[in-house]
N, C-alpha and C. Protein backbone atom coordinates (compact mmCIF):
# COMPACT_ATOMS: atom_id res chain seq x y z
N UNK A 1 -40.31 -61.20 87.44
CA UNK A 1 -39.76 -60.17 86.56
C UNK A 1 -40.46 -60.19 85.19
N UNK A 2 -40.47 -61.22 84.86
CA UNK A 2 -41.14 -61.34 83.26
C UNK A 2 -42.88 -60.91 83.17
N UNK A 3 -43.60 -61.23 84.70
CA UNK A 3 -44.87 -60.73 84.35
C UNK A 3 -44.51 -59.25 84.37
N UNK A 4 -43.97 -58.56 85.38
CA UNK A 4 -44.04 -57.31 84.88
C UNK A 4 -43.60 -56.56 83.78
N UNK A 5 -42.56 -56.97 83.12
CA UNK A 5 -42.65 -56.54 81.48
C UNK A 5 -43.62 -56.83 80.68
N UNK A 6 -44.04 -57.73 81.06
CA UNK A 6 -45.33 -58.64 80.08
C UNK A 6 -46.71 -57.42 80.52
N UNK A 7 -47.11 -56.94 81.41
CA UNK A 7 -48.07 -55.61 81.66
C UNK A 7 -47.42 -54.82 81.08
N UNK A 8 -46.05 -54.25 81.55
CA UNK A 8 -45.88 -52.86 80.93
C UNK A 8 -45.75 -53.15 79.24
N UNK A 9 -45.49 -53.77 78.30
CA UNK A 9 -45.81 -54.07 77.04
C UNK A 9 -47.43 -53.96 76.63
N UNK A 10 -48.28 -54.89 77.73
CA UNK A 10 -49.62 -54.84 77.30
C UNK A 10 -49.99 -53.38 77.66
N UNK A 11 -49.69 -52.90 78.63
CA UNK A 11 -50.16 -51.21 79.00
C UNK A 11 -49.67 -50.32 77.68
N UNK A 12 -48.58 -50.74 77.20
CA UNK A 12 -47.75 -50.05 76.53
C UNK A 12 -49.07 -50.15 74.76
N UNK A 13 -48.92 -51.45 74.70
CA UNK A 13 -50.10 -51.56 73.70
C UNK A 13 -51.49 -50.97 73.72
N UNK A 14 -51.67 -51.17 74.32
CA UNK A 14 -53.47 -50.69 74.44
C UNK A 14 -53.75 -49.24 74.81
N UNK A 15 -52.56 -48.27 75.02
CA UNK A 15 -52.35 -46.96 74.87
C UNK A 15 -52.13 -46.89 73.36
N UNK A 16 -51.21 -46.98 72.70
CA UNK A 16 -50.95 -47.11 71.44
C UNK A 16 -52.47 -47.47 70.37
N UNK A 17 -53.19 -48.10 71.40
CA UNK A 17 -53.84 -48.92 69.97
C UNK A 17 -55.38 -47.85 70.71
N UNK A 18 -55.05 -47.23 72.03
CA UNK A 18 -56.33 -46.14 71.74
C UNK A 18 -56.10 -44.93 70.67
N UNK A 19 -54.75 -44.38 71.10
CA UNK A 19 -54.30 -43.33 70.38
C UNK A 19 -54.73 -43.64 68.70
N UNK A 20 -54.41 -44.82 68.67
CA UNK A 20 -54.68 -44.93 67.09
C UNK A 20 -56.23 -44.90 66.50
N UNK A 21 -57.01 -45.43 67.55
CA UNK A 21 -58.74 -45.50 67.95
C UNK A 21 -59.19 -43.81 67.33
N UNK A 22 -58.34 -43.04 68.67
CA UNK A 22 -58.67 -41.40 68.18
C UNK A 22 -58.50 -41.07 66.83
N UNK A 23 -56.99 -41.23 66.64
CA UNK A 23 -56.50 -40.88 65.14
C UNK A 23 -57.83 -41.36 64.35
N UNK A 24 -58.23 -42.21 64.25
CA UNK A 24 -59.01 -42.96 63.41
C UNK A 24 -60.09 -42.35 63.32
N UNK A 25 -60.83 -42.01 64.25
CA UNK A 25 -62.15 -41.29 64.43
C UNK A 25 -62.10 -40.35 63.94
N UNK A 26 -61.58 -39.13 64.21
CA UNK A 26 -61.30 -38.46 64.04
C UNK A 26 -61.32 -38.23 61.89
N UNK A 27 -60.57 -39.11 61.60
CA UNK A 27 -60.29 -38.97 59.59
C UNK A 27 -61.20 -39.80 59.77
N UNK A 28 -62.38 -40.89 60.26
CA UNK A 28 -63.32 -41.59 59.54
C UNK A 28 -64.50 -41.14 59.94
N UNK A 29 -64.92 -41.43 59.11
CA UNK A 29 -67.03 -41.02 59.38
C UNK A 29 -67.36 -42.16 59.71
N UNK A 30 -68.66 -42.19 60.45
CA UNK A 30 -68.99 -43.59 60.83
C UNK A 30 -70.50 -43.72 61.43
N UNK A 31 -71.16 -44.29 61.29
CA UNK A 31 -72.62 -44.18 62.20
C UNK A 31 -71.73 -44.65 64.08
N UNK A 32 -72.98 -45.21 64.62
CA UNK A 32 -73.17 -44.89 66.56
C UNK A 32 -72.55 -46.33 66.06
N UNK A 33 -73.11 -47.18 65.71
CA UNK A 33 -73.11 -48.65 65.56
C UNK A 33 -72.06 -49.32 65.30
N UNK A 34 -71.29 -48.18 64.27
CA UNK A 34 -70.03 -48.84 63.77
C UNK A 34 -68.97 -48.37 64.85
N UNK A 35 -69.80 -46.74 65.10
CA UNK A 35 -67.88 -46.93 66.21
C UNK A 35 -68.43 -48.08 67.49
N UNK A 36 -69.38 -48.21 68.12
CA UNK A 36 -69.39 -49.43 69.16
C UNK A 36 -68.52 -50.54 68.79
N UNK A 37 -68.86 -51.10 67.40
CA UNK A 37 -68.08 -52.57 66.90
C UNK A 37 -66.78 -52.12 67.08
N UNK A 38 -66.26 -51.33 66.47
CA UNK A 38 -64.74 -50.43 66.31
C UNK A 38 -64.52 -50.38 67.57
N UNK A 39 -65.07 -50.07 68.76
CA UNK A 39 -64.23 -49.33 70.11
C UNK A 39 -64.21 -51.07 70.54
N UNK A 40 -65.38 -52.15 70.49
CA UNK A 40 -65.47 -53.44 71.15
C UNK A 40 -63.98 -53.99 70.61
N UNK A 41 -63.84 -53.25 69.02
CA UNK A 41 -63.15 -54.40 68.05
C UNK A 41 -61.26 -54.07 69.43
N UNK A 42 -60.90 -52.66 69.47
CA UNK A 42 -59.84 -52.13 69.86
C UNK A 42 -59.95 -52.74 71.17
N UNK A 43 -61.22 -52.99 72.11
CA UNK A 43 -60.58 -53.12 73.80
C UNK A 43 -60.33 -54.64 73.91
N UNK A 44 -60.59 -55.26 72.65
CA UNK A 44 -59.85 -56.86 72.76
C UNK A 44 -58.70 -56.72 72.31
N UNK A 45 -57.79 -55.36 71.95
CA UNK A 45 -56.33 -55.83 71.96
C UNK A 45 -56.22 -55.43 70.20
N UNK A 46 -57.00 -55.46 69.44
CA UNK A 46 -56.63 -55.24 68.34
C UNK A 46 -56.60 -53.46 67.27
N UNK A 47 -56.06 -53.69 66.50
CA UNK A 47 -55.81 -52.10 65.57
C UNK A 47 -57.08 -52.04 64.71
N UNK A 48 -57.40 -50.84 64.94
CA UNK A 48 -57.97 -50.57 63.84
C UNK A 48 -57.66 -50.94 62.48
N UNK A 49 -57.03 -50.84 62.24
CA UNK A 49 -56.42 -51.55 60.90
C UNK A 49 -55.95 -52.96 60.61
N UNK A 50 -56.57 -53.97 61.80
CA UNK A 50 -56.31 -55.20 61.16
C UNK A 50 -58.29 -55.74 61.42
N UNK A 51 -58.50 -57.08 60.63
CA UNK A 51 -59.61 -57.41 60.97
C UNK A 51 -59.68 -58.88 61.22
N UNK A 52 -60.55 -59.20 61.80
CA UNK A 52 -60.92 -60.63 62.28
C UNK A 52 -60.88 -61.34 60.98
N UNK A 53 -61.43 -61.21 59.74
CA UNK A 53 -61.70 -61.90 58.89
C UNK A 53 -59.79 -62.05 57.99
N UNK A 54 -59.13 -61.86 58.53
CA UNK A 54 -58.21 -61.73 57.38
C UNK A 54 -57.57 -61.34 56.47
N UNK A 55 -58.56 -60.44 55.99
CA UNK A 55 -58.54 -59.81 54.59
C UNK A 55 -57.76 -58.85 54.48
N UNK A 56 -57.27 -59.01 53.36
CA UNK A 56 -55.88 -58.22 52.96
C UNK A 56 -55.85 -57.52 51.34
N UNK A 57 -55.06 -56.35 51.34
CA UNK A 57 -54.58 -55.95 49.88
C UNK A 57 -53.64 -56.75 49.43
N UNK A 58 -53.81 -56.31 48.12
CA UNK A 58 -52.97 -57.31 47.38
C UNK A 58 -51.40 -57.44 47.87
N UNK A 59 -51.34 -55.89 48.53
CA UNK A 59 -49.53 -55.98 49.36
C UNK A 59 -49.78 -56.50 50.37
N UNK A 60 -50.55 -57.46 50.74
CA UNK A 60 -50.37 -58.01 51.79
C UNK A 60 -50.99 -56.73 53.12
N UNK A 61 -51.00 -55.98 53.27
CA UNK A 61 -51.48 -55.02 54.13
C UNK A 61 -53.14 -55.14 54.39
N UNK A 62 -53.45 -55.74 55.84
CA UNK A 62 -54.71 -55.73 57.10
C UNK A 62 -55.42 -54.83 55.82
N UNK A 63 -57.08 -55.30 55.55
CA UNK A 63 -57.99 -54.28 55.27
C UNK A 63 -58.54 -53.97 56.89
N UNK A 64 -58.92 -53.00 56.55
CA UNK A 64 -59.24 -52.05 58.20
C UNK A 64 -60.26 -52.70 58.77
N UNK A 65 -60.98 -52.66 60.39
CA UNK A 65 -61.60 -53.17 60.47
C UNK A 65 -62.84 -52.90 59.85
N UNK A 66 -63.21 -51.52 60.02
CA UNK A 66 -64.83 -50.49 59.83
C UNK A 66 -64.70 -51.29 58.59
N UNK A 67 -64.02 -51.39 57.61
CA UNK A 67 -64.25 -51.70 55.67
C UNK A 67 -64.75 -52.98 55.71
N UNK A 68 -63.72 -53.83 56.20
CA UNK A 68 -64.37 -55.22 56.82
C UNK A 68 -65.96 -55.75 57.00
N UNK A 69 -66.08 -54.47 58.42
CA UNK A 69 -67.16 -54.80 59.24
C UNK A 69 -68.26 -54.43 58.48
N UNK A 70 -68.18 -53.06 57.82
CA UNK A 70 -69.46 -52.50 56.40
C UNK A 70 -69.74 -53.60 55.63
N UNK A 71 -68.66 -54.01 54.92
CA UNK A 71 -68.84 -55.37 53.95
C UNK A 71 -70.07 -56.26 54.60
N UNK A 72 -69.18 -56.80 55.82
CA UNK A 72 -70.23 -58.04 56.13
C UNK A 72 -71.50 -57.62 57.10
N UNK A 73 -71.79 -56.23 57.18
CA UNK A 73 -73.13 -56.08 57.44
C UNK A 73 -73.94 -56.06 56.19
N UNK A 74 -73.77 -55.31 55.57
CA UNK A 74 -74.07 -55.17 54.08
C UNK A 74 -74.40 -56.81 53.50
N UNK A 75 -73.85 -58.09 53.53
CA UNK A 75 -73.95 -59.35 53.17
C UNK A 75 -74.78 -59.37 54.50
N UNK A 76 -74.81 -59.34 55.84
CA UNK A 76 -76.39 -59.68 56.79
C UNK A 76 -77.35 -58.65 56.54
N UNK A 77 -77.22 -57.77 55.92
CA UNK A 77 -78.92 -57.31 55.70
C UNK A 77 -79.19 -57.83 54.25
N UNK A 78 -78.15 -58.10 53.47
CA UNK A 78 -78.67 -58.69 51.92
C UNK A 78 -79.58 -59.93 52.26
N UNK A 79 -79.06 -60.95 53.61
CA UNK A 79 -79.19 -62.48 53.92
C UNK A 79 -80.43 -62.20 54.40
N UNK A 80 -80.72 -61.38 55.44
CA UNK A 80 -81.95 -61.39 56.08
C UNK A 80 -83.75 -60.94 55.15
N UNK A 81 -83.08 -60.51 53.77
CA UNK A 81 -84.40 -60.63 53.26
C UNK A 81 -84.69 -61.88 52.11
N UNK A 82 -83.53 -63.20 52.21
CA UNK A 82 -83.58 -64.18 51.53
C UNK A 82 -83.70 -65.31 51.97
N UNK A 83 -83.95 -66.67 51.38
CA UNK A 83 -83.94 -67.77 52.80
C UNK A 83 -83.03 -68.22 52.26
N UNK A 84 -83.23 -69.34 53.15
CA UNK A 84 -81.65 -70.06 53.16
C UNK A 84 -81.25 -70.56 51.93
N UNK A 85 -81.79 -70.92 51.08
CA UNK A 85 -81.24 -71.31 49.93
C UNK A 85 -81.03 -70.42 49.00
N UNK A 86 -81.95 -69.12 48.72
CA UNK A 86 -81.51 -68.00 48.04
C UNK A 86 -80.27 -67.06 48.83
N UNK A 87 -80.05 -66.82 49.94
CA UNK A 87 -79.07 -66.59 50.45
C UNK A 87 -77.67 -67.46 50.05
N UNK A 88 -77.61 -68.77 49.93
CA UNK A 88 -76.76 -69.64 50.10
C UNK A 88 -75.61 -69.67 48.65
N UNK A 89 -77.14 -69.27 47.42
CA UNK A 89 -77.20 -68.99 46.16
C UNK A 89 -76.34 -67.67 45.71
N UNK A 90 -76.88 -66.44 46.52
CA UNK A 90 -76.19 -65.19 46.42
C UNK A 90 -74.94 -65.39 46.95
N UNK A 91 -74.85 -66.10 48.53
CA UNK A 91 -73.20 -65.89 48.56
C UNK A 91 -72.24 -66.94 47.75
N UNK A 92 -72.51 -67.49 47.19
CA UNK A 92 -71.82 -68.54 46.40
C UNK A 92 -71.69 -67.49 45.19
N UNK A 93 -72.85 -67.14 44.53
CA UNK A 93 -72.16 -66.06 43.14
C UNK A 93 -71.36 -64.64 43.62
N UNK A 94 -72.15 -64.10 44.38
CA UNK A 94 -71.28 -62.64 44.62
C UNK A 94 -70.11 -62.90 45.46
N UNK A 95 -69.77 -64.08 46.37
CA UNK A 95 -68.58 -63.88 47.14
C UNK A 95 -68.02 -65.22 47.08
N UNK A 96 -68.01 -66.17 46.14
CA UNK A 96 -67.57 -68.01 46.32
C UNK A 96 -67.55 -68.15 47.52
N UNK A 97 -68.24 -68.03 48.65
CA UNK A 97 -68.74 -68.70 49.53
C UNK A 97 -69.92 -69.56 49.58
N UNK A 98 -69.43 -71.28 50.04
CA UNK A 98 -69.70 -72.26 50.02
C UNK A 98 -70.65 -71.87 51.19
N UNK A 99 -71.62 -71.76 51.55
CA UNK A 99 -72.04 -71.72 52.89
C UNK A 99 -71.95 -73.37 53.80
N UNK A 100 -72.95 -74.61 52.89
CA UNK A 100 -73.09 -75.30 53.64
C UNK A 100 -71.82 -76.67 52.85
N UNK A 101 -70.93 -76.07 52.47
CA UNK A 101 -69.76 -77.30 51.67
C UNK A 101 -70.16 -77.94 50.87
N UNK A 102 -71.99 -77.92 50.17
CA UNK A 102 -71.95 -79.25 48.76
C UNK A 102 -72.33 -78.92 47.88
N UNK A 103 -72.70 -77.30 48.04
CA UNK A 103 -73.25 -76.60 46.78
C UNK A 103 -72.04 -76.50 45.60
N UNK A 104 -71.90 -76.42 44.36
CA UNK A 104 -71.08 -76.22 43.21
C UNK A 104 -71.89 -75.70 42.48
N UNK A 105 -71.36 -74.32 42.01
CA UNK A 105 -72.22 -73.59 41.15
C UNK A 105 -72.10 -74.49 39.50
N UNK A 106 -72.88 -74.50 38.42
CA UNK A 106 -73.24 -74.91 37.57
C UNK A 106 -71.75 -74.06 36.65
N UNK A 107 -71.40 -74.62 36.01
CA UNK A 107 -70.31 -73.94 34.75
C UNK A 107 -70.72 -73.06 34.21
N UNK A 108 -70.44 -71.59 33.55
CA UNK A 108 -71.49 -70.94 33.15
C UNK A 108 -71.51 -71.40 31.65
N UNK A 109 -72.41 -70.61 31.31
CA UNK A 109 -72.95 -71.04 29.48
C UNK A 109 -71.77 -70.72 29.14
N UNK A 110 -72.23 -71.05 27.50
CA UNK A 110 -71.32 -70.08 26.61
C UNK A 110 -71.49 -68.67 26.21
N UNK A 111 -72.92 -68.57 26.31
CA UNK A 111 -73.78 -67.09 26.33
C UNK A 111 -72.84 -66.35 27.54
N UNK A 112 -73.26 -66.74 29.11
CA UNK A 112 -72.60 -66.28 29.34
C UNK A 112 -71.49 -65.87 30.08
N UNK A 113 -70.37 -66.56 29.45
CA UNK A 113 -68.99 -66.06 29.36
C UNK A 113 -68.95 -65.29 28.33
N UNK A 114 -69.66 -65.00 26.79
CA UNK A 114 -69.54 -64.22 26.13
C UNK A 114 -70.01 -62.83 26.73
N UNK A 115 -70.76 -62.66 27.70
CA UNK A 115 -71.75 -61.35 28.00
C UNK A 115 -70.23 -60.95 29.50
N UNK A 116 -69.83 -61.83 29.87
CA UNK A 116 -69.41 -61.49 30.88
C UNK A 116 -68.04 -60.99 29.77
N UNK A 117 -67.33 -61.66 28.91
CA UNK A 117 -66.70 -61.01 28.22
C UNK A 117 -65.86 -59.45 27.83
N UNK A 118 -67.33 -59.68 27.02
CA UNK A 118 -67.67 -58.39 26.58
C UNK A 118 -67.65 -57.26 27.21
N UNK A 119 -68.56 -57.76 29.05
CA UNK A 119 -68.20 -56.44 29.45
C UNK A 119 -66.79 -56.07 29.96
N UNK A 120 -66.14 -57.24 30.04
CA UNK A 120 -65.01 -56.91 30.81
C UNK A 120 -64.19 -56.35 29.66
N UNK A 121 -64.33 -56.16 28.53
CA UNK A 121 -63.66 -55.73 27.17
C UNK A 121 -63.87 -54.21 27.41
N UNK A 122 -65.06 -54.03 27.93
CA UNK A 122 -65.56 -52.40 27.34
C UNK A 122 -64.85 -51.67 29.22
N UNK A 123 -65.38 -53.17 29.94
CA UNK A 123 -64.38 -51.88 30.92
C UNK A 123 -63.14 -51.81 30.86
N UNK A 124 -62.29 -52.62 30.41
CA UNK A 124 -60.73 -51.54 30.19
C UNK A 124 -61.22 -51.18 28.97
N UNK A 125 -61.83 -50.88 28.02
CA UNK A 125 -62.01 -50.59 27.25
C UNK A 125 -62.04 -48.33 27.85
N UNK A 126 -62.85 -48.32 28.62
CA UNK A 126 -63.22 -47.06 29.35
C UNK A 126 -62.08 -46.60 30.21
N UNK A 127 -61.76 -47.87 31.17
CA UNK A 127 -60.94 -47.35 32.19
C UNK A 127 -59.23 -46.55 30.88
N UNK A 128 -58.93 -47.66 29.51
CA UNK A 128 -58.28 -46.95 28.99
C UNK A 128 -58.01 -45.52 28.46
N UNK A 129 -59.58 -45.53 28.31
CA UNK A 129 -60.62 -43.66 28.12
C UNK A 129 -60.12 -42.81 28.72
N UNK A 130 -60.41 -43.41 30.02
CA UNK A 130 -60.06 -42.25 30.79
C UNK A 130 -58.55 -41.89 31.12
N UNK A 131 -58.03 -42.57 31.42
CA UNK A 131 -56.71 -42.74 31.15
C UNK A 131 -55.90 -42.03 30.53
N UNK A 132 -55.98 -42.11 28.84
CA UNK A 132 -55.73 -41.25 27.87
C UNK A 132 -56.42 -39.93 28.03
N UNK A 133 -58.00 -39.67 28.43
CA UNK A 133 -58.17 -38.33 28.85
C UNK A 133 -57.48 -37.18 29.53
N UNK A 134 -56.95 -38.32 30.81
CA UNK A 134 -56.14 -37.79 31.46
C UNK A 134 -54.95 -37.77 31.68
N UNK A 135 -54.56 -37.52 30.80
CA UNK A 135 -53.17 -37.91 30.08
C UNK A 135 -51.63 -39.06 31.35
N UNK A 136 -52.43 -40.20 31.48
CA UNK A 136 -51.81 -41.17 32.37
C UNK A 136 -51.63 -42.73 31.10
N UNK A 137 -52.06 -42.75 29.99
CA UNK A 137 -51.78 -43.57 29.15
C UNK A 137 -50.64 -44.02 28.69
N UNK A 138 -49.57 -43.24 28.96
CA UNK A 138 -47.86 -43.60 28.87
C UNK A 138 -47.57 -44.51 30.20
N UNK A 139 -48.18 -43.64 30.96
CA UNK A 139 -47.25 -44.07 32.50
C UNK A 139 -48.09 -45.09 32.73
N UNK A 140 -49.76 -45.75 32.26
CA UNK A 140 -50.24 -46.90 32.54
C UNK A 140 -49.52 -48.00 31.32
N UNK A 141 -49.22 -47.78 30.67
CA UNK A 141 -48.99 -48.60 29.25
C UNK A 141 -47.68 -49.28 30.20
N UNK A 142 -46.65 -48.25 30.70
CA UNK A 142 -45.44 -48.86 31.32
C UNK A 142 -45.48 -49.63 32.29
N UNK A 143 -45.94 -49.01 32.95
CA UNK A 143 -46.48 -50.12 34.03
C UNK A 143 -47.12 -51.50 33.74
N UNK A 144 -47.82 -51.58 32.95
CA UNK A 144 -48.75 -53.02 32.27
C UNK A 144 -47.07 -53.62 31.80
N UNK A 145 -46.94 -53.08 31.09
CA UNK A 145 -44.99 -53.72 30.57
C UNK A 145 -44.35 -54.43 31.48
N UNK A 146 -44.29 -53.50 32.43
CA UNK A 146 -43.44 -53.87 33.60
C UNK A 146 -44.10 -55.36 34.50
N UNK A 147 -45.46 -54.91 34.29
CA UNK A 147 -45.93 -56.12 35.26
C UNK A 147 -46.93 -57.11 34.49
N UNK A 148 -46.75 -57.13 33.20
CA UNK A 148 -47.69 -58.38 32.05
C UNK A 148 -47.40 -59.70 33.03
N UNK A 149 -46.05 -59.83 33.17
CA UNK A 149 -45.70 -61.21 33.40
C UNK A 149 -46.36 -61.68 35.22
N UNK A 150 -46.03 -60.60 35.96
CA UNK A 150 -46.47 -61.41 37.48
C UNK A 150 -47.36 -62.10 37.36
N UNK A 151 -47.66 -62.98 38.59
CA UNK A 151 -48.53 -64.12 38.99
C UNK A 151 -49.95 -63.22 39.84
N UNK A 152 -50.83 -63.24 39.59
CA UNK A 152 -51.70 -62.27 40.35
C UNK A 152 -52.46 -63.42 41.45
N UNK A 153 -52.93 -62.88 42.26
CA UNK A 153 -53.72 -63.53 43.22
C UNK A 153 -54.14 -64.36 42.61
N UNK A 154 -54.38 -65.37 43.15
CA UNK A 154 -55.74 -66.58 43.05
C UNK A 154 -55.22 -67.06 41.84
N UNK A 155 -54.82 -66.26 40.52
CA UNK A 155 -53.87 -67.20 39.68
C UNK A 155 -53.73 -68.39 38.86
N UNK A 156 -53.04 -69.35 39.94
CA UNK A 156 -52.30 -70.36 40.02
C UNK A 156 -53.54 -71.19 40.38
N UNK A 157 -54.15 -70.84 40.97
CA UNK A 157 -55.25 -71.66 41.75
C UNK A 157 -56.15 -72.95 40.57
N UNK A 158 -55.62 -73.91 40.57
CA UNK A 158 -56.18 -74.71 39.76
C UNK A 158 -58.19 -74.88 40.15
N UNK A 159 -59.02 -74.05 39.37
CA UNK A 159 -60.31 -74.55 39.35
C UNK A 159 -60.51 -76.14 39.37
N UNK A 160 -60.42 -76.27 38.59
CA UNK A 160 -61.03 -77.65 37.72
C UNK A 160 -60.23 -78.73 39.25
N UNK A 161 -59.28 -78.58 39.70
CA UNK A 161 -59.09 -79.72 41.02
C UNK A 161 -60.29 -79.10 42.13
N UNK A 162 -59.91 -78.06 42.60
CA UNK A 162 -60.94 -77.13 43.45
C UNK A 162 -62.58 -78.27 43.36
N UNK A 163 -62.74 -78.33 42.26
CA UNK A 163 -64.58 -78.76 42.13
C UNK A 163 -64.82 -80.06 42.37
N UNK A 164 -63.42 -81.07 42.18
CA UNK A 164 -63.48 -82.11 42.48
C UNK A 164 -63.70 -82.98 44.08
């Protein structure tokens, strides 16, 4: 008795999770390549909208697979014109990935954390621009109010143990 509920659930799923395949196609653009990964990603059982890697919005909500899968092609064609140690180099700055566990990036200067600073000054500096352009500067100001205090991702995350 139990295997046959256990098919009609899995039948029951993998209808569901084509229908959602269509839906999907249908609102996404995509090259030949990506829907193959996408249709391979769905006939192992999974949604379009969850991905192998994990990755999530900040609400906790699956990033999709295709967004996922772009990302980390995009990081294998960056890899394939670097060697292993300039590769190893790039994913450690653009993504804190450790590739081989003993690399530790160097502390940065004081130069620059000032340059990195700065820019991060001028971009809310802009994003406030626009903001007020468009007259959303009340309703962003409240919101910042409302949420100064939360704990944001990563956070809490003590660096300085991390390196040890």
């Amino acid at each position: 008795m139990k295997g046959i509920n256990e098919m009609k659930i899995y039948k029951e799923k993998s209808q569901f999770l084509k229908q959602e395949l269509r839906e999907y196609e249908k609102a996404t653009p995509m090259t030949e390549e990506e829907r193959e990964a996408l249709h391979e990603w769905v006939a192992a059982g999974n949604s379009v909208h969850e991905n192998g890697s994990m990755v999530s919005y900040e609400g906790g909500r699956p990033v999709d697979f295709l967004e996922v899968y772009r990302e980390e092609e995009e990081i294998r064609r960056a890899l394939d014109s670097m060697s292993y140690d300039e590769g190893s180099k790039y994913l450690l700055k653009e993504y804190g990935i450790d590739r081989d566990g003993v690399t530790t990036p160097d502390p940065p200067t004081y130069e620059e954390l000032k340059v990195t600073a700065n820019r991060l000054y001028r971009k809310c500096f802009l994003y406030w621009q626009f903001l007020i352009n468009n007259g959303l500067n009340e309703e962003a100001d409240k919101y910042v109010c409302e949420h100064i205090d939360e704990e944001l991702p990563f956070e809490a995350f003590d660096w300085d143990v991390a390196r040890r």
